[in-house]
PDB file of N, CA and C in Angstrom:
ATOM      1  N   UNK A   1       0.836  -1.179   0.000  1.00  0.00           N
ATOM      2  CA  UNK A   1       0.000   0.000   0.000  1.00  0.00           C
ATOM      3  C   UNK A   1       0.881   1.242   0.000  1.00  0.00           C
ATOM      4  N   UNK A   2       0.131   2.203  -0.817  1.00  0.00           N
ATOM      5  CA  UNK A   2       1.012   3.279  -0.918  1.00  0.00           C
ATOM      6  C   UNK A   2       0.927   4.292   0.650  1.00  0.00           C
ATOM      7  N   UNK A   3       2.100   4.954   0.624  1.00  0.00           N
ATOM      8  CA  UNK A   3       2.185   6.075   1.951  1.00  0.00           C
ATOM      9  C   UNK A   3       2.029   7.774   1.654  1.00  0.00           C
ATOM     10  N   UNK A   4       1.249   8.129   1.784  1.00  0.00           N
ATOM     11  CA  UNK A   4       0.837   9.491   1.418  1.00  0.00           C
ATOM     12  C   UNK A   4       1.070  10.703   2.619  1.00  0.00           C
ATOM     13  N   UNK A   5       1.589  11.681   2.390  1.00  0.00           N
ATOM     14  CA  UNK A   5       1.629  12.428   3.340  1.00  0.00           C
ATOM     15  C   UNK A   5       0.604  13.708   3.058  1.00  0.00           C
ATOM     16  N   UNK A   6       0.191  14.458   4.244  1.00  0.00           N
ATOM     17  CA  UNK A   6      -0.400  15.282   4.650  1.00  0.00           C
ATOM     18  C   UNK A   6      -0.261  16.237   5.314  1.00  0.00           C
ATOM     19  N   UNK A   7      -0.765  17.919   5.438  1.00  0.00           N
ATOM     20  CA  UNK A   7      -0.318  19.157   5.813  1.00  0.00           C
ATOM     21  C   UNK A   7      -2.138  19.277   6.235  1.00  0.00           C
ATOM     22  N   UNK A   8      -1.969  19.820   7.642  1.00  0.00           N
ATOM     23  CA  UNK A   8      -2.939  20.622   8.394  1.00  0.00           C
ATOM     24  C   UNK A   8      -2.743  21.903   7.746  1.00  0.00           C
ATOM     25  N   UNK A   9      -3.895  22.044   7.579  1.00  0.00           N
ATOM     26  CA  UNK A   9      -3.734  23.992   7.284  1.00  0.00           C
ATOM     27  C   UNK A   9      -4.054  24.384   8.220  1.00  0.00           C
ATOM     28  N   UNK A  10      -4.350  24.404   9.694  1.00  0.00           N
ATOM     29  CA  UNK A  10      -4.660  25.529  10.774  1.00  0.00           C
ATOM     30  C   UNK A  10      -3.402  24.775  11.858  1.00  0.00           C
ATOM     31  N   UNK A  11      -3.162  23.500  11.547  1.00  0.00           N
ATOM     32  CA  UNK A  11      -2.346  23.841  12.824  1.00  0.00           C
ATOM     33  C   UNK A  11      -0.172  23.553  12.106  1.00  0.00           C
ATOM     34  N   UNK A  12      -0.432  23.241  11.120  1.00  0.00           N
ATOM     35  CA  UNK A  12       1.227  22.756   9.885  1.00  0.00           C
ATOM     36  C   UNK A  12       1.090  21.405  10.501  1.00  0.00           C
ATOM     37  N   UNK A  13       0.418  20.173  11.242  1.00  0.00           N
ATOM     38  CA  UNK A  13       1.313  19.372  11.512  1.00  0.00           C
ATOM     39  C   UNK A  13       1.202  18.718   9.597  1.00  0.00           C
ATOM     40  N   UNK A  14       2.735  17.752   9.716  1.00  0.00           N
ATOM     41  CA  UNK A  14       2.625  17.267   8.451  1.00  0.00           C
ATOM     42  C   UNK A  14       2.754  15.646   9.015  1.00  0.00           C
ATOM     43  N   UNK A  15       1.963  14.736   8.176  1.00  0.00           N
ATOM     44  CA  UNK A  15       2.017  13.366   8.889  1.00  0.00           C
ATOM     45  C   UNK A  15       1.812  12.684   7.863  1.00  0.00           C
ATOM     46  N   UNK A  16       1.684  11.687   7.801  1.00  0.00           N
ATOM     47  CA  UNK A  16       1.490  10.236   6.862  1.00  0.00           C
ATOM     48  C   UNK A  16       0.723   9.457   7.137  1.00  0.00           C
ATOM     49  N   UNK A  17      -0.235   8.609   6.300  1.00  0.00           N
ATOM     50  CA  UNK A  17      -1.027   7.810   5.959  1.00  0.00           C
ATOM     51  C   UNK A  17      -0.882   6.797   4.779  1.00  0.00           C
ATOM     52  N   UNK A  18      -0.823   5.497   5.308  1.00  0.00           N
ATOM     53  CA  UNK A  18      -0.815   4.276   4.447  1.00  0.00           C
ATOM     54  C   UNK A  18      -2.444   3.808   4.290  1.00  0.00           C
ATOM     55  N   UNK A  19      -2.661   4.167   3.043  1.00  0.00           N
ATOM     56  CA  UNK A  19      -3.828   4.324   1.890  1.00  0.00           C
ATOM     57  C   UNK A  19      -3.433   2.996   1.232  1.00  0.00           C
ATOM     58  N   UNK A  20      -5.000   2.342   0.307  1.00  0.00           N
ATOM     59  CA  UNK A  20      -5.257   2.316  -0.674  1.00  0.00           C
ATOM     60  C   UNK A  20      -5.318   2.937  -1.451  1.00  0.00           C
ATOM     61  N   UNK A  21      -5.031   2.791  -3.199  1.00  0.00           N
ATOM     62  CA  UNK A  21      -5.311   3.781  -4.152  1.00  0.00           C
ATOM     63  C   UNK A  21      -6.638   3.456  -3.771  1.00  0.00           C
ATOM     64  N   UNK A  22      -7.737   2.877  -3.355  1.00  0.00           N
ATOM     65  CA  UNK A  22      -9.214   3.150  -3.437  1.00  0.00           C
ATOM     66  C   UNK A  22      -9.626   3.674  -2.465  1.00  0.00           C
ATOM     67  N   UNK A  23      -8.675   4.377  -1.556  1.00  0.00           N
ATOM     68  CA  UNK A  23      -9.321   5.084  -0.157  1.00  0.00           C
ATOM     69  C   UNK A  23      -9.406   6.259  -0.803  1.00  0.00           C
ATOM     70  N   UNK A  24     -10.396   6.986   0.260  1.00  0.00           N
ATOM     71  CA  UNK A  24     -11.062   8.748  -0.012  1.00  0.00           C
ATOM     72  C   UNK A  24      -9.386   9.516   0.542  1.00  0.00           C
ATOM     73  N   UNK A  25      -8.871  10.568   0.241  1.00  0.00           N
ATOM     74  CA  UNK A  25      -8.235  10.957   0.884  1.00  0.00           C
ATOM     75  C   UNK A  25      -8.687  11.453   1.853  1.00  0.00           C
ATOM     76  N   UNK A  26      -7.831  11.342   2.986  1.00  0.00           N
ATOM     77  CA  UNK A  26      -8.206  11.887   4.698  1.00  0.00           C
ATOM     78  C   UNK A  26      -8.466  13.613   4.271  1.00  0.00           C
ATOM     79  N   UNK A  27      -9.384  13.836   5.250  1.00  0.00           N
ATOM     80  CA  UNK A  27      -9.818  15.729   5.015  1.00  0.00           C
ATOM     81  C   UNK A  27      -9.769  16.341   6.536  1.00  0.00           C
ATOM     82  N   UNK A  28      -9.165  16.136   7.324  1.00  0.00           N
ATOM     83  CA  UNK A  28      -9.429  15.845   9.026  1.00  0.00           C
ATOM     84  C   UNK A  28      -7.983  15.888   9.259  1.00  0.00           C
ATOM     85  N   UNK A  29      -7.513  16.486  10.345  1.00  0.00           N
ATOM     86  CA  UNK A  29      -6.254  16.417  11.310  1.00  0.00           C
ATOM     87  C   UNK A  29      -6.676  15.440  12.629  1.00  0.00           C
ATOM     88  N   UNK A  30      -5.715  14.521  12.276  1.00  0.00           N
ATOM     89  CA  UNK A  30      -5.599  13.384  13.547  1.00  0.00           C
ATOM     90  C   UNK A  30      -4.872  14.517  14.963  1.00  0.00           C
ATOM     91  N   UNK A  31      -4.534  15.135  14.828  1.00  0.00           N
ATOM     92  CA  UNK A  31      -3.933  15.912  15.761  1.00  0.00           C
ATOM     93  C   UNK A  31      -5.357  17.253  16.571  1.00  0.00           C
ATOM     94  N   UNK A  32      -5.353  18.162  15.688  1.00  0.00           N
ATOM     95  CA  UNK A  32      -6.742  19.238  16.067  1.00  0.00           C
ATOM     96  C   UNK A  32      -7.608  19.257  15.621  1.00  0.00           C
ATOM     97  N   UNK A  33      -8.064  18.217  14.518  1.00  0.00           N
ATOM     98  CA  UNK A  33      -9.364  17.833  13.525  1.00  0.00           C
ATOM     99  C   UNK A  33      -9.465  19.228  12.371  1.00  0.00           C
ATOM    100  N   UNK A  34      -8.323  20.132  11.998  1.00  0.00           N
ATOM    101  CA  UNK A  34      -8.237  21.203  11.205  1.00  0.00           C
ATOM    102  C   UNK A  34      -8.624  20.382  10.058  1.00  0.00           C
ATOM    103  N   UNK A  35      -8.952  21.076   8.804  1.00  0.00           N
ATOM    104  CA  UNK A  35      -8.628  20.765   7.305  1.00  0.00           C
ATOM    105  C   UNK A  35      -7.351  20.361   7.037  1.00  0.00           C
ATOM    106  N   UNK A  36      -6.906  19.128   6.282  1.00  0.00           N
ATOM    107  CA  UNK A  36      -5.292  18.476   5.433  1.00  0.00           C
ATOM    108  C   UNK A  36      -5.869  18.632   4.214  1.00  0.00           C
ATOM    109  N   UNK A  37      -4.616  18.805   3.486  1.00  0.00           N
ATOM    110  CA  UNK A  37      -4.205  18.301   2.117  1.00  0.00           C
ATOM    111  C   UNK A  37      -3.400  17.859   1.754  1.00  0.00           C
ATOM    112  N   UNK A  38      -3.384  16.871   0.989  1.00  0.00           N
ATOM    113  CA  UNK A  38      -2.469  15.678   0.370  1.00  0.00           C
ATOM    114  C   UNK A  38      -1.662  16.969  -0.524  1.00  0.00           C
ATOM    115  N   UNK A  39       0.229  16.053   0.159  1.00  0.00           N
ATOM    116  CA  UNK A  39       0.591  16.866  -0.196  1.00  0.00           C
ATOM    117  C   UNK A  39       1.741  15.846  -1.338  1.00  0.00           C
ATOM    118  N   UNK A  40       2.259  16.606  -2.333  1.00  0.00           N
ATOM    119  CA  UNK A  40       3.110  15.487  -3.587  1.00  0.00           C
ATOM    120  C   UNK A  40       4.420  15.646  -2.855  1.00  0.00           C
ATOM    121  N   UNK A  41       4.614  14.140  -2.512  1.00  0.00           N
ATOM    122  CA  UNK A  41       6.442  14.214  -1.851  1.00  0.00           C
ATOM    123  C   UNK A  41       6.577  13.037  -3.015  1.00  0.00           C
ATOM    124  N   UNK A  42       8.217  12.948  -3.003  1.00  0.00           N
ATOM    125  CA  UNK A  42       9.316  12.050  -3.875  1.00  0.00           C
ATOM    126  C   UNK A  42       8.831  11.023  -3.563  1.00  0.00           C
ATOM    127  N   UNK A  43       9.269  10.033  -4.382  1.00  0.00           N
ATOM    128  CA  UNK A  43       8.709   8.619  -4.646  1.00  0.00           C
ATOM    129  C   UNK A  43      10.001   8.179  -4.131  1.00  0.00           C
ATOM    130  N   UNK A  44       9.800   6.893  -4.012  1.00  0.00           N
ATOM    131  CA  UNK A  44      10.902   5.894  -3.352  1.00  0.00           C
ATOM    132  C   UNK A  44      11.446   5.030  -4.301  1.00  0.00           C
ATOM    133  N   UNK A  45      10.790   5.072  -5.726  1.00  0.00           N
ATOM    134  CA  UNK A  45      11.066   4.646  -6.683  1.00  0.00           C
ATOM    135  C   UNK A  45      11.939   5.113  -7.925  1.00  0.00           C
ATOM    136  N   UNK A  46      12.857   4.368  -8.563  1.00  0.00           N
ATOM    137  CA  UNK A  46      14.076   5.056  -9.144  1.00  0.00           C
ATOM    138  C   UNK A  46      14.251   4.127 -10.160  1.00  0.00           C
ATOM    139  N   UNK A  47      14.470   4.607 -11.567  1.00  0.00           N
ATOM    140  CA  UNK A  47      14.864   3.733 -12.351  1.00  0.00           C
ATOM    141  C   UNK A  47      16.736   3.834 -12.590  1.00  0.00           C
ATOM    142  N   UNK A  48      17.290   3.202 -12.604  1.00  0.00           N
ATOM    143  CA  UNK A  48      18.892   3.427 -12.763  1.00  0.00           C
ATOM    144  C   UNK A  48      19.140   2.368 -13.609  1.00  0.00           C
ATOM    145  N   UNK A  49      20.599   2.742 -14.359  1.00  0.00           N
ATOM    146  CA  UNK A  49      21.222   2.048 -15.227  1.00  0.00           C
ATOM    147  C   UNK A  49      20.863   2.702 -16.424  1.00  0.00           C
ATOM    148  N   UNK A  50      21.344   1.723 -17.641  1.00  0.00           N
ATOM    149  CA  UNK A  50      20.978   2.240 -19.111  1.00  0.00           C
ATOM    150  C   UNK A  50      19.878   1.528 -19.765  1.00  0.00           C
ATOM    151  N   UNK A  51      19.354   0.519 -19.218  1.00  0.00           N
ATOM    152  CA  UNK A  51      17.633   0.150 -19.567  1.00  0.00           C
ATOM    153  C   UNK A  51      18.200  -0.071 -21.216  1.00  0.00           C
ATOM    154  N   UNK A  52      17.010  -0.472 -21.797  1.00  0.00           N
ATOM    155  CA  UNK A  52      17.290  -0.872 -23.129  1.00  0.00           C
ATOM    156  C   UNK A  52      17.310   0.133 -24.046  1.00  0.00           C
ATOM    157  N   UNK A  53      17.249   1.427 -24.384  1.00  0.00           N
ATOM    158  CA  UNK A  53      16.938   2.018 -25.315  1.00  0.00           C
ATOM    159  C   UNK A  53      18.722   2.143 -24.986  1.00  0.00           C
ATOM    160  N   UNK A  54      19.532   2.158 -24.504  1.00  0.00           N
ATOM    161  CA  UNK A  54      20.722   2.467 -24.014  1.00  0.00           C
ATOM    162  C   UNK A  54      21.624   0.989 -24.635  1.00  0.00           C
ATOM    163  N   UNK A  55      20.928  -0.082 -24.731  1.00  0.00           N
ATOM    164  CA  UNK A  55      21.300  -1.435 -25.118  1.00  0.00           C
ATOM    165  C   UNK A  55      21.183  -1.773 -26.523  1.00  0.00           C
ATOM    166  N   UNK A  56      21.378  -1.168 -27.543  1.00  0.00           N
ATOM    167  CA  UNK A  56      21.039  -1.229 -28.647  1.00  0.00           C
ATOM    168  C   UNK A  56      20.202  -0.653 -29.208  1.00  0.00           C
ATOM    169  N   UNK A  57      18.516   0.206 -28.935  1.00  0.00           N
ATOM    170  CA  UNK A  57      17.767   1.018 -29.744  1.00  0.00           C
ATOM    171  C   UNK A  57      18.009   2.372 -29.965  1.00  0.00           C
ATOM    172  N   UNK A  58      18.623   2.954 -29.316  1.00  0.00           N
ATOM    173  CA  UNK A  58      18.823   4.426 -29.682  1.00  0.00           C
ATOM    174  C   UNK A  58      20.197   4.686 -30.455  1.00  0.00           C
ATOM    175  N   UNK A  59      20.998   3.515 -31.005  1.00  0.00           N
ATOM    176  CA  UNK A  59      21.674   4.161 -32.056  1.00  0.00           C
ATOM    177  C   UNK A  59      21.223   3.727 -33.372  1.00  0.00           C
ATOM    178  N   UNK A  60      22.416   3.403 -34.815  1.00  0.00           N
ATOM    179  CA  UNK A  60      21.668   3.215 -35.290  1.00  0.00           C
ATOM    180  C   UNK A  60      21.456   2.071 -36.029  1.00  0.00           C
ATOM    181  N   UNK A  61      20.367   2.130 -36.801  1.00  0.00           N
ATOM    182  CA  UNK A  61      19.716   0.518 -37.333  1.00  0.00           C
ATOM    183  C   UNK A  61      20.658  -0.257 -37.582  1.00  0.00           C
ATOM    184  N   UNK A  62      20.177  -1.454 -37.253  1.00  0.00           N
ATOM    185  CA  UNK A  62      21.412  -2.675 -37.698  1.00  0.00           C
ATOM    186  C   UNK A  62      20.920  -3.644 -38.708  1.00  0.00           C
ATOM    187  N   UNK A  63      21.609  -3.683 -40.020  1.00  0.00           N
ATOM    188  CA  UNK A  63      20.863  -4.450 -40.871  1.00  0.00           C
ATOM    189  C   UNK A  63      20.968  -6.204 -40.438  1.00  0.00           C
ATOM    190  N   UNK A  64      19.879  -6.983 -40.832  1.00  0.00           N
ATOM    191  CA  UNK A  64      19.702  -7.979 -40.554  1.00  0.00           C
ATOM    192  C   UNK A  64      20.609  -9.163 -41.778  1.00  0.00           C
ATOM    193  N   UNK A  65      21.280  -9.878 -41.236  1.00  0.00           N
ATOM    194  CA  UNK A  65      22.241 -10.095 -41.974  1.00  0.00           C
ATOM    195  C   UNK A  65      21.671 -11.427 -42.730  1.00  0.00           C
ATOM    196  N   UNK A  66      20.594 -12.215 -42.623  1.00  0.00           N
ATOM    197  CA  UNK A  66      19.618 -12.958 -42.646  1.00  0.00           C
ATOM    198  C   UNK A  66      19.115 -12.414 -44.219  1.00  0.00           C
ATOM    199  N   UNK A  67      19.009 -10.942 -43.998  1.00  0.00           N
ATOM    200  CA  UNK A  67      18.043 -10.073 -45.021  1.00  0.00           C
ATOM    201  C   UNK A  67      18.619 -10.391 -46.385  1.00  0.00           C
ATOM    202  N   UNK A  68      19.950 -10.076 -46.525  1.00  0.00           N
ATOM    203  CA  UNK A  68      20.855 -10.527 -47.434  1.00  0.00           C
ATOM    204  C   UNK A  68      20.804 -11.560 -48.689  1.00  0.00           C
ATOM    205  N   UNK A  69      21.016 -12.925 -47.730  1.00  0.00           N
ATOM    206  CA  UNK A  69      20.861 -13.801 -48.459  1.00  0.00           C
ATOM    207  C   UNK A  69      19.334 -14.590 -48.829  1.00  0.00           C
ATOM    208  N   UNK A  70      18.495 -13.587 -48.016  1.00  0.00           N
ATOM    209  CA  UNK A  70      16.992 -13.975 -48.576  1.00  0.00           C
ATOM    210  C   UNK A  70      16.233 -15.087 -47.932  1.00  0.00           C
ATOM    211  N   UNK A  71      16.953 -15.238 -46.480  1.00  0.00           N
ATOM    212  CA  UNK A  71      16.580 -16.522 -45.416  1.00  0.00           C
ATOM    213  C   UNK A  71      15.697 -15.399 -44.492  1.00  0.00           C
ATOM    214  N   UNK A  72      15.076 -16.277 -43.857  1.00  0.00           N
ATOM    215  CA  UNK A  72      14.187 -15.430 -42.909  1.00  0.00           C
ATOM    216  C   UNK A  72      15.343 -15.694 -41.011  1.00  0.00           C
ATOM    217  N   UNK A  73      14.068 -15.144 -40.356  1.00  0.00           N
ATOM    218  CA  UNK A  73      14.738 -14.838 -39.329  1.00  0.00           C
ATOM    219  C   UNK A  73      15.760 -15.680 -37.945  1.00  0.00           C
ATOM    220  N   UNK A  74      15.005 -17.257 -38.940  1.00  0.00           N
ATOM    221  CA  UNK A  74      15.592 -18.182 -38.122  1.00  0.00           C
ATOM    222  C   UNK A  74      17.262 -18.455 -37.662  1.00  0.00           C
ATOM    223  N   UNK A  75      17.670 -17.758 -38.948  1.00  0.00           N
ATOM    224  CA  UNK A  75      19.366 -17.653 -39.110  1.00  0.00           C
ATOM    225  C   UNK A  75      20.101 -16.488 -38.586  1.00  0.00           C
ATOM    226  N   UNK A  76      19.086 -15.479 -37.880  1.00  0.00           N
ATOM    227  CA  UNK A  76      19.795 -14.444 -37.645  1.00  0.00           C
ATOM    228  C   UNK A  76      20.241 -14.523 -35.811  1.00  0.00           C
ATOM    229  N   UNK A  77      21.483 -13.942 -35.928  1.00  0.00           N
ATOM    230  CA  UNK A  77      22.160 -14.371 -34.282  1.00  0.00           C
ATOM    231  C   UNK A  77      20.972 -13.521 -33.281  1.00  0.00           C
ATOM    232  N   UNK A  78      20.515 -12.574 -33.502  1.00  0.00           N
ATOM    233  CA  UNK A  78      19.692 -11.625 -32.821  1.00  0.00           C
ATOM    234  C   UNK A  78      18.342 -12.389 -32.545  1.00  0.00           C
ATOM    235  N   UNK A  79      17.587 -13.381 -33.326  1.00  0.00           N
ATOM    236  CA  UNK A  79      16.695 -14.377 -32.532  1.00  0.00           C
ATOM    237  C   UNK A  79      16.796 -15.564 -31.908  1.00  0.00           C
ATOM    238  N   UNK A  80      18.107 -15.797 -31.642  1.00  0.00           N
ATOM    239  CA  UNK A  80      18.334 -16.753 -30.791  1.00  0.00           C
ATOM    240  C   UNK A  80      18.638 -16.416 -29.455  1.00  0.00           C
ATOM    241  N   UNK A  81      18.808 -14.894 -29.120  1.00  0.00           N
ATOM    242  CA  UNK A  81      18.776 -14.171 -27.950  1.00  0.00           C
ATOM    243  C   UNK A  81      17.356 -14.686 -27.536  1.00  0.00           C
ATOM    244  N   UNK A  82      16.606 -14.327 -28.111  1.00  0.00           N
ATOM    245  CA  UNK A  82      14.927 -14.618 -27.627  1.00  0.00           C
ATOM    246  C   UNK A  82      14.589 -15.768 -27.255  1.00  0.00           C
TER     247      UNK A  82
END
């Protein structure tokens, strides 16, 4: 479940709540019962490395060497990766 944080507008406390995406967001201070609003903090989530467009798609085309001699794809080194 995701963790969402929250800001009192009458009193600043800021706090957290572990939600469903199908819960209502909280509208209530657990602290003075003021008005919150959900507030957007950083994710804990990170993509790193060079992922595939970094692994061969973003330079450029590589002819299929298969194409050549008029054989289909069974002969080419690139589907036997698969």
């Amino acid at each position: 479940m995701p963790m969402y944080e929250y800001q009192c507008k009458d009193c600043g406390l800021v706090f957290e709540a572990r939600q469903k995406f199908s819960d209502a967001p909280l509208t209530e201070c657990r602290e003075c019962g003021g008005v919150v609003a959900k507030l957007i903090s950083q994710t804990g989530f990170a993509l790193k490395g060079g992922g595939w467009y970094d692994q061969g798609y973003g330079g450029k085309p590589v002819a299929c060497p298969s194409a050549d001699s008029g054989g289909g794809c069974a002969g080419c080194p690139k589907a036997a990766n698969e």
